[in-house]
C-alpha atoms as a PDB file:
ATOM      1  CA  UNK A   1     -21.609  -2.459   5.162  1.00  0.00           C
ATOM      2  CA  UNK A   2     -21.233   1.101   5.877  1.00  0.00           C
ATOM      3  CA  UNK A   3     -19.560   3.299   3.853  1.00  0.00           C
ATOM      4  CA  UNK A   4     -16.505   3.221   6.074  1.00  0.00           C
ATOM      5  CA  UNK A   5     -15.808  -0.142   5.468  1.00  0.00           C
ATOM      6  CA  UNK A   6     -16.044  -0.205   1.771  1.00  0.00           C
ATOM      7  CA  UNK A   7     -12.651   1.305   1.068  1.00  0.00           C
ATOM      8  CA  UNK A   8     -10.053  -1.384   1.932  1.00  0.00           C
ATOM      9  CA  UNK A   9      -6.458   0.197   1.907  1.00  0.00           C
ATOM     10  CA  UNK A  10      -3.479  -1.912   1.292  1.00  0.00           C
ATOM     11  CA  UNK A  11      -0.396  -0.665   2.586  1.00  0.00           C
ATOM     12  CA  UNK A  12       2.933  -2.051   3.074  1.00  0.00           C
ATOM     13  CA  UNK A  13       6.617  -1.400   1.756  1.00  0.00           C
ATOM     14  CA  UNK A  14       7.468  -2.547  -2.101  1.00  0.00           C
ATOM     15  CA  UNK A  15       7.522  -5.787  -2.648  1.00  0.00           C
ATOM     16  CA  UNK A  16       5.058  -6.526  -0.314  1.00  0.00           C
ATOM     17  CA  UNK A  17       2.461  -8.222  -2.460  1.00  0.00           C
ATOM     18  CA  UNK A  18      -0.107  -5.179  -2.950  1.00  0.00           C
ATOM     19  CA  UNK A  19      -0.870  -5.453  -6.507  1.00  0.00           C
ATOM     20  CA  UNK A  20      -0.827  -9.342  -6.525  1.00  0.00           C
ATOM     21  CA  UNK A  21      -2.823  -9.747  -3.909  1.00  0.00           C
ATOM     22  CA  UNK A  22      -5.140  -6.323  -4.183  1.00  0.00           C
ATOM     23  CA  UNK A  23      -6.906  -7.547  -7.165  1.00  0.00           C
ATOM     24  CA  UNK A  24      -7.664 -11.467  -5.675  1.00  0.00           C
ATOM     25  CA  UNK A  25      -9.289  -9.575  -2.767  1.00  0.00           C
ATOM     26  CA  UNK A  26     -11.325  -7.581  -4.372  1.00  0.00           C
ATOM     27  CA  UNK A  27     -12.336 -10.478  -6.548  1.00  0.00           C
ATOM     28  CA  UNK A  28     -12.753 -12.220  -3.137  1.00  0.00           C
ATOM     29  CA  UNK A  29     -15.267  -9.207  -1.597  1.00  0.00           C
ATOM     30  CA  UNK A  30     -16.891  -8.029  -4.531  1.00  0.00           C
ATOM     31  CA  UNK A  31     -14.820  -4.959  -4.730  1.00  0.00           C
ATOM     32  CA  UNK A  32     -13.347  -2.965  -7.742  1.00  0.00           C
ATOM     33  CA  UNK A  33      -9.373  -3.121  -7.530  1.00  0.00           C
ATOM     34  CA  UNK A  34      -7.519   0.484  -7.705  1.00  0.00           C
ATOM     35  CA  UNK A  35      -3.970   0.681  -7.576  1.00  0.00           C
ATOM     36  CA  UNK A  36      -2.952   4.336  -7.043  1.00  0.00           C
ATOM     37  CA  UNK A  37      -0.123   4.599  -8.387  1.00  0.00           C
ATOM     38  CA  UNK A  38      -1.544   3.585 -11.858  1.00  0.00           C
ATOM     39  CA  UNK A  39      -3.828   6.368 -10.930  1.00  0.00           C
ATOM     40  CA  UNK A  40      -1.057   8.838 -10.881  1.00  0.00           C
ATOM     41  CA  UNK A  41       0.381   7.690 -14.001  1.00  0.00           C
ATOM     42  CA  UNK A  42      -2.360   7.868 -15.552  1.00  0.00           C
ATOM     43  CA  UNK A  43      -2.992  11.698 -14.268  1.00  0.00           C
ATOM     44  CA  UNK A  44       0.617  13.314 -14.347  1.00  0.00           C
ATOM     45  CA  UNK A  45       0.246  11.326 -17.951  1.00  0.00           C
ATOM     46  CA  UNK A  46       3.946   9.568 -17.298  1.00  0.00           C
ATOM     47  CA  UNK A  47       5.796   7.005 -14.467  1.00  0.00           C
ATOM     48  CA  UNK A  48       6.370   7.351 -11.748  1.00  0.00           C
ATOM     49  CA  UNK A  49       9.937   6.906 -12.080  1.00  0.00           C
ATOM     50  CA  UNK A  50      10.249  10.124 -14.953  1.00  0.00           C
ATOM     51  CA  UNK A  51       8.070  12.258 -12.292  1.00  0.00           C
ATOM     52  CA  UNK A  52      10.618  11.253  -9.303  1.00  0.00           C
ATOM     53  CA  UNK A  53      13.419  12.334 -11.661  1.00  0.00           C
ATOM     54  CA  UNK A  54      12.015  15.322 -13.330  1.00  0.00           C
ATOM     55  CA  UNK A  55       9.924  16.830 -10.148  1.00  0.00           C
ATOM     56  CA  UNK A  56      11.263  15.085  -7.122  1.00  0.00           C
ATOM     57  CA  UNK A  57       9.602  13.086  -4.221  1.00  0.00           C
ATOM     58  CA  UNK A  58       7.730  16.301  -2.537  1.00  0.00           C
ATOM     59  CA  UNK A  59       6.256  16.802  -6.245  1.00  0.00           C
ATOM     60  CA  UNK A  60       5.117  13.272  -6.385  1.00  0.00           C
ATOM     61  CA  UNK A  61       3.690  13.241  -3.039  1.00  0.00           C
ATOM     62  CA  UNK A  62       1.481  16.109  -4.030  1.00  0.00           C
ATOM     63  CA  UNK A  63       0.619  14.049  -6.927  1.00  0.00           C
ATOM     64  CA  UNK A  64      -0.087  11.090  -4.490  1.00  0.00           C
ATOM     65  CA  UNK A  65      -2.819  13.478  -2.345  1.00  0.00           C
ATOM     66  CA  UNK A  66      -4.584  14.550  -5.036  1.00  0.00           C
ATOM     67  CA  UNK A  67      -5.150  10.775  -6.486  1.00  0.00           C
ATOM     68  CA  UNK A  68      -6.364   9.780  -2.727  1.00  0.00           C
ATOM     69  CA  UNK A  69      -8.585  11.998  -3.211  1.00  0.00           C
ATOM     70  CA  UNK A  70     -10.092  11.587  -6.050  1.00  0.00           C
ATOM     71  CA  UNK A  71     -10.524   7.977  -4.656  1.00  0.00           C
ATOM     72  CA  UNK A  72     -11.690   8.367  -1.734  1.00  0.00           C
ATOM     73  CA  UNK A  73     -15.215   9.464  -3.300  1.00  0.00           C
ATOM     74  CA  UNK A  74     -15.706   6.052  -4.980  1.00  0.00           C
ATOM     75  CA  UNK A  75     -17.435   2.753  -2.670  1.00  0.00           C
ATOM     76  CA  UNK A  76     -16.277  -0.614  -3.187  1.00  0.00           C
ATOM     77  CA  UNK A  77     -12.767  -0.534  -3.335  1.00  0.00           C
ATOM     78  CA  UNK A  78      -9.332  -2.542  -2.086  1.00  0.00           C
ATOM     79  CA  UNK A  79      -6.697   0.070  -2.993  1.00  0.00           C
ATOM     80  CA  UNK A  80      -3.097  -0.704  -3.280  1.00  0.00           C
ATOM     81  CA  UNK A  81      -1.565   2.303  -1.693  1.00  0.00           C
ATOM     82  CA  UNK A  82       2.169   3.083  -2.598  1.00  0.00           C
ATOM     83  CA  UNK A  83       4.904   2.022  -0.263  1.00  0.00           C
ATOM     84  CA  UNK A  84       5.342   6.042   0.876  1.00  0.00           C
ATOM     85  CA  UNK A  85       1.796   7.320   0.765  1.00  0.00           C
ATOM     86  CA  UNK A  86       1.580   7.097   4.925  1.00  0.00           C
ATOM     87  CA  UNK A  87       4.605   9.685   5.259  1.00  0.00           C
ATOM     88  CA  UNK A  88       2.059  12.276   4.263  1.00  0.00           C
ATOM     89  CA  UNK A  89       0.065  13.344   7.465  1.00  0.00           C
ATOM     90  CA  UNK A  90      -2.784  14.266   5.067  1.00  0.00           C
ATOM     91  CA  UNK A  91      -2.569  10.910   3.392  1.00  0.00           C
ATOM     92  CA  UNK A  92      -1.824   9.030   6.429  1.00  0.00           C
ATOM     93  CA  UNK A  93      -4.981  11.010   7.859  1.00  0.00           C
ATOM     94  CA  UNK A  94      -7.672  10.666   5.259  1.00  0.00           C
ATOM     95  CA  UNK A  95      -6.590   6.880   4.900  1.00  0.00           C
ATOM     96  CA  UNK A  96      -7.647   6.616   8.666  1.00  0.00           C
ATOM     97  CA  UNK A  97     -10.771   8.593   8.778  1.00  0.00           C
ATOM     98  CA  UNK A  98     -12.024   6.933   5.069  1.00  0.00           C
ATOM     99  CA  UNK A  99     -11.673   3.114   5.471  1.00  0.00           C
ATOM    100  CA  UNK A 100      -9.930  -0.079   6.797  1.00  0.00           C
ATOM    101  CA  UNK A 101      -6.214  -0.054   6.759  1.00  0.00           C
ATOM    102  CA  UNK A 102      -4.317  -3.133   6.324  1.00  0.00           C
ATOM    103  CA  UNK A 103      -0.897  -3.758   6.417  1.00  0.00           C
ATOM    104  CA  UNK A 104       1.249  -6.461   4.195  1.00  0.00           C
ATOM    105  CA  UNK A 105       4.271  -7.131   6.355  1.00  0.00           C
ATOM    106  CA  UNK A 106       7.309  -9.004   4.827  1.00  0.00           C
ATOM    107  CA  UNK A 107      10.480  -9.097   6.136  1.00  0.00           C
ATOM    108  CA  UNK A 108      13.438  -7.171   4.370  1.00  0.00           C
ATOM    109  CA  UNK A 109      15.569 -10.231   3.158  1.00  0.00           C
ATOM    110  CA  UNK A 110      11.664 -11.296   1.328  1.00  0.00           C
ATOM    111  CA  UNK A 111      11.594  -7.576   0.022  1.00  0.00           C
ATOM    112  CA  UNK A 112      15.433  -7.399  -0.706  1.00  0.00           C
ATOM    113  CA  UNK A 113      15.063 -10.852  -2.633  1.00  0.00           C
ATOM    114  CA  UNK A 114      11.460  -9.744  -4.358  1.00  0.00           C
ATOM    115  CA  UNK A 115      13.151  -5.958  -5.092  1.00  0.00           C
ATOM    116  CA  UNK A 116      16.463  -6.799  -6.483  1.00  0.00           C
ATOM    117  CA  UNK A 117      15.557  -6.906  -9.991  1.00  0.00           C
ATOM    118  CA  UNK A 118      13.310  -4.284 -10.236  1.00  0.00           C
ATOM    119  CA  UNK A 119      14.274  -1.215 -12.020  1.00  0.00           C
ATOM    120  CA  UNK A 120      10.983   1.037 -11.214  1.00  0.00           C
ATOM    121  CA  UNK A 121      11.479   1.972  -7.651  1.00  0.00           C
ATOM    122  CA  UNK A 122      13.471   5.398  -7.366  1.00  0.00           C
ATOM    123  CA  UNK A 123      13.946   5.145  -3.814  1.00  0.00           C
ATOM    124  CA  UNK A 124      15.792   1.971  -4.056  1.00  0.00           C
ATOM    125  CA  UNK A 125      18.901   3.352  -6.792  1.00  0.00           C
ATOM    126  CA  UNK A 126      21.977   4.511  -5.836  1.00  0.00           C
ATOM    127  CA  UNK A 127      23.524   7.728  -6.716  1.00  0.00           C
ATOM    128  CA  UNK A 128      23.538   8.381 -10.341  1.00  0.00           C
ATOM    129  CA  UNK A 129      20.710   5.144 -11.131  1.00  0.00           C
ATOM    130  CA  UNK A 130      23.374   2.686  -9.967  1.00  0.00           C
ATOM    131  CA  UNK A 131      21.949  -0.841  -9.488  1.00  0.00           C
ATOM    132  CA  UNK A 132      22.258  -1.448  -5.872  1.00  0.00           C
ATOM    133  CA  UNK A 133      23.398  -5.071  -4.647  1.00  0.00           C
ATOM    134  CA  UNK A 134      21.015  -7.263  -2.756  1.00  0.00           C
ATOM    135  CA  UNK A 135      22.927  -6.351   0.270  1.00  0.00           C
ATOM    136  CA  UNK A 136      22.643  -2.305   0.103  1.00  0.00           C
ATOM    137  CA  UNK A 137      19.100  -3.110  -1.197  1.00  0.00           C
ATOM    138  CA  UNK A 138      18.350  -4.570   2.149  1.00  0.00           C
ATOM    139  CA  UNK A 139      20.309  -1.570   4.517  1.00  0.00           C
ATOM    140  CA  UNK A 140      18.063   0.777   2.414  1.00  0.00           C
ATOM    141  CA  UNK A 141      14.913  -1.380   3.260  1.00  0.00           C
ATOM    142  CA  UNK A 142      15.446  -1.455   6.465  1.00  0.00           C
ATOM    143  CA  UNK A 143      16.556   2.757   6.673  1.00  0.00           C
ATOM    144  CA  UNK A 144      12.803   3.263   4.876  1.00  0.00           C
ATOM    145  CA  UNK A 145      11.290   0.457   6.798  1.00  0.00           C
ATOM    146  CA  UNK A 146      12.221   1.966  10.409  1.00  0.00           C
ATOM    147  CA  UNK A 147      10.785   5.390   8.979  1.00  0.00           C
ATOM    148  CA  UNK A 148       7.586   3.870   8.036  1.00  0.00           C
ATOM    149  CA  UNK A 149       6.753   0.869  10.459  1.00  0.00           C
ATOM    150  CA  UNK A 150       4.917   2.888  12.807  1.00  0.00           C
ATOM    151  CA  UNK A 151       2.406   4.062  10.488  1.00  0.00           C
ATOM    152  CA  UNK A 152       2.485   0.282   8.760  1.00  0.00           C
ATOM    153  CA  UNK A 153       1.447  -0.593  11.918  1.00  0.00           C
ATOM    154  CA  UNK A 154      -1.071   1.333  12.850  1.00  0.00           C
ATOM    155  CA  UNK A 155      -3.359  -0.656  10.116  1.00  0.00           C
ATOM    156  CA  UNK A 156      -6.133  -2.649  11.741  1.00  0.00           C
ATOM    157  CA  UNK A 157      -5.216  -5.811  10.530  1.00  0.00           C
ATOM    158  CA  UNK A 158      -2.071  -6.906   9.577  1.00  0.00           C
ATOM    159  CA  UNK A 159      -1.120 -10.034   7.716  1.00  0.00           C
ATOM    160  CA  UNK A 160       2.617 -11.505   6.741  1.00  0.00           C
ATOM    161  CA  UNK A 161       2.848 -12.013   3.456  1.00  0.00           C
ATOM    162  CA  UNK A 162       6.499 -13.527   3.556  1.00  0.00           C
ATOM    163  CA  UNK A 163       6.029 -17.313   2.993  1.00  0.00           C
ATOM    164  CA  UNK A 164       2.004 -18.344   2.818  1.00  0.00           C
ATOM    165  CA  UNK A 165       0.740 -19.074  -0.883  1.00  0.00           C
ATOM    166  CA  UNK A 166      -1.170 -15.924  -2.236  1.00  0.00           C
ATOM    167  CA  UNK A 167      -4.201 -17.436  -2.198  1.00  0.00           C
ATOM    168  CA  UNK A 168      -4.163 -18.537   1.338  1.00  0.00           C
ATOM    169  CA  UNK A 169      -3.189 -15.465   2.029  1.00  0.00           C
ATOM    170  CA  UNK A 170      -6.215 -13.337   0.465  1.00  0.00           C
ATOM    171  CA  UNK A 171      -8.218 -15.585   2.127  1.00  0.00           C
ATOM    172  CA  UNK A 172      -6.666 -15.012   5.299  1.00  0.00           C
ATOM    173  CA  UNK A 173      -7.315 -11.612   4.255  1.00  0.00           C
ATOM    174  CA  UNK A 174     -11.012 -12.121   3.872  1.00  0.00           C
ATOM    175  CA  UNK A 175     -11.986 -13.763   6.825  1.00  0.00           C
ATOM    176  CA  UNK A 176     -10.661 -10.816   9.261  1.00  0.00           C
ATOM    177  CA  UNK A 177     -11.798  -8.110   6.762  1.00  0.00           C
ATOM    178  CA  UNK A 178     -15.382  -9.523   7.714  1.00  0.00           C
ATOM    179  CA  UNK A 179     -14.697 -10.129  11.046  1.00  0.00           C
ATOM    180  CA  UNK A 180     -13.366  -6.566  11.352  1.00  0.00           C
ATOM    181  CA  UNK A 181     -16.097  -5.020  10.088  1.00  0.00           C
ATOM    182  CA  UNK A 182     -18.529  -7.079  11.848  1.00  0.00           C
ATOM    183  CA  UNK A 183     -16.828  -6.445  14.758  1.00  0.00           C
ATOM    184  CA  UNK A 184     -16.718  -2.481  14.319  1.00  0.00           C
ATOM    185  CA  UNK A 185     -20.373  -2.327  12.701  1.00  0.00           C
ATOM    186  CA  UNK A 186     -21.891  -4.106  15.998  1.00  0.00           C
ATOM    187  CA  UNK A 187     -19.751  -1.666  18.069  1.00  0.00           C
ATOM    188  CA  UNK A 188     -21.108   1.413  15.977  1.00  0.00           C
ATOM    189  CA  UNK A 189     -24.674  -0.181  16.671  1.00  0.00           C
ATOM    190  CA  UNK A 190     -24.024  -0.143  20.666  1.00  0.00           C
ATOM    191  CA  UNK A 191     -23.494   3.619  20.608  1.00  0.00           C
END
């Protein structure tokens, strides 16, 4: 495998099964798993959450870039991208030019239903922290969702993560990861 091909990039909105199912496929191709927003924890040297609130979303995005970056000079990886990282042209661009892009699509009552507990996702609290009910959960879902979708799905492969067992899906996964790059790597040979 080229280069090209051995940086797998998982995208999708929260909730969507990127860390559970990240790791599995690495497992599954032989990869190293890298989910970057530990990454950027790890860097800014706090969560994500605390660097929303303290520096904002444009600060965090910054943040976001620079830990793509730093990735992107590794081999071997599936990297579980956060649910935002494709708003940034240069993210969204790199992404493209550096590997395979693959898209976990749920629908928003799954993500509404998988979300509603969760207390680390700034983009999904009302005004002052408020819990949000399942119901304005799902209006802001779909509000990010019809931002984002067109970059979601401009992945190269795309699998629904809504109702299949995980490990059906990573192996799902698998077989049109190598089928992809099969395909593409006799296509680059034809040139």
């Amino acid at each position: 495998m080229k280069k090209y091909h051995s940086l797998i990039f998982l995208t999708g909105f929260s909730g969507s099964g990127k860390s559970t199912i990240g790791p599995l496929l690495a497992n599954s191709l032989g990869y190293e798993f890298v989910d970057l927003d530990q990454v950027i924890e790890k860097r800014a040297g706090k969560a994500i959450t605390r660097i929303f609130a303290e520096n904002g979303e444009e600060q965090f995005r910054e943040l976001e870039l620079q830990a793509l970056q730093g990735v992107l000079e590794r081999s071997d990886l599936v990297i579980s991208l956060g649910g935002g990282v494709l708003e940034n042209d240069r993210s969204y661009e790199l992404i493209k030019e550096a590997g395979t892009l693959v898209y976990l699509r749920s629908s928003t009552k799954t993500l509404a239903r998988r979300l509603c507990n969760k207390t680390d996702r700034p983009l999904l609290k009302g005004e002052n922290n408020r819990k949000l009910s399942r119901e304005e959960i799902e209006e802001k879902i779909s509000a990010i969702l019809k931002k984002r979708e067109p970059r979601y799905e401009s992945a190269s492969l795309t699998v629904q993560t809504d109702v299949k067992r995980i490990g059906s899906t990573v192996e799902e996964l698998t077989r049109k990861i190598e089928r992809y790059v099969r395909k593409v790597s006799a296509t680059a040979d034809d040139q």
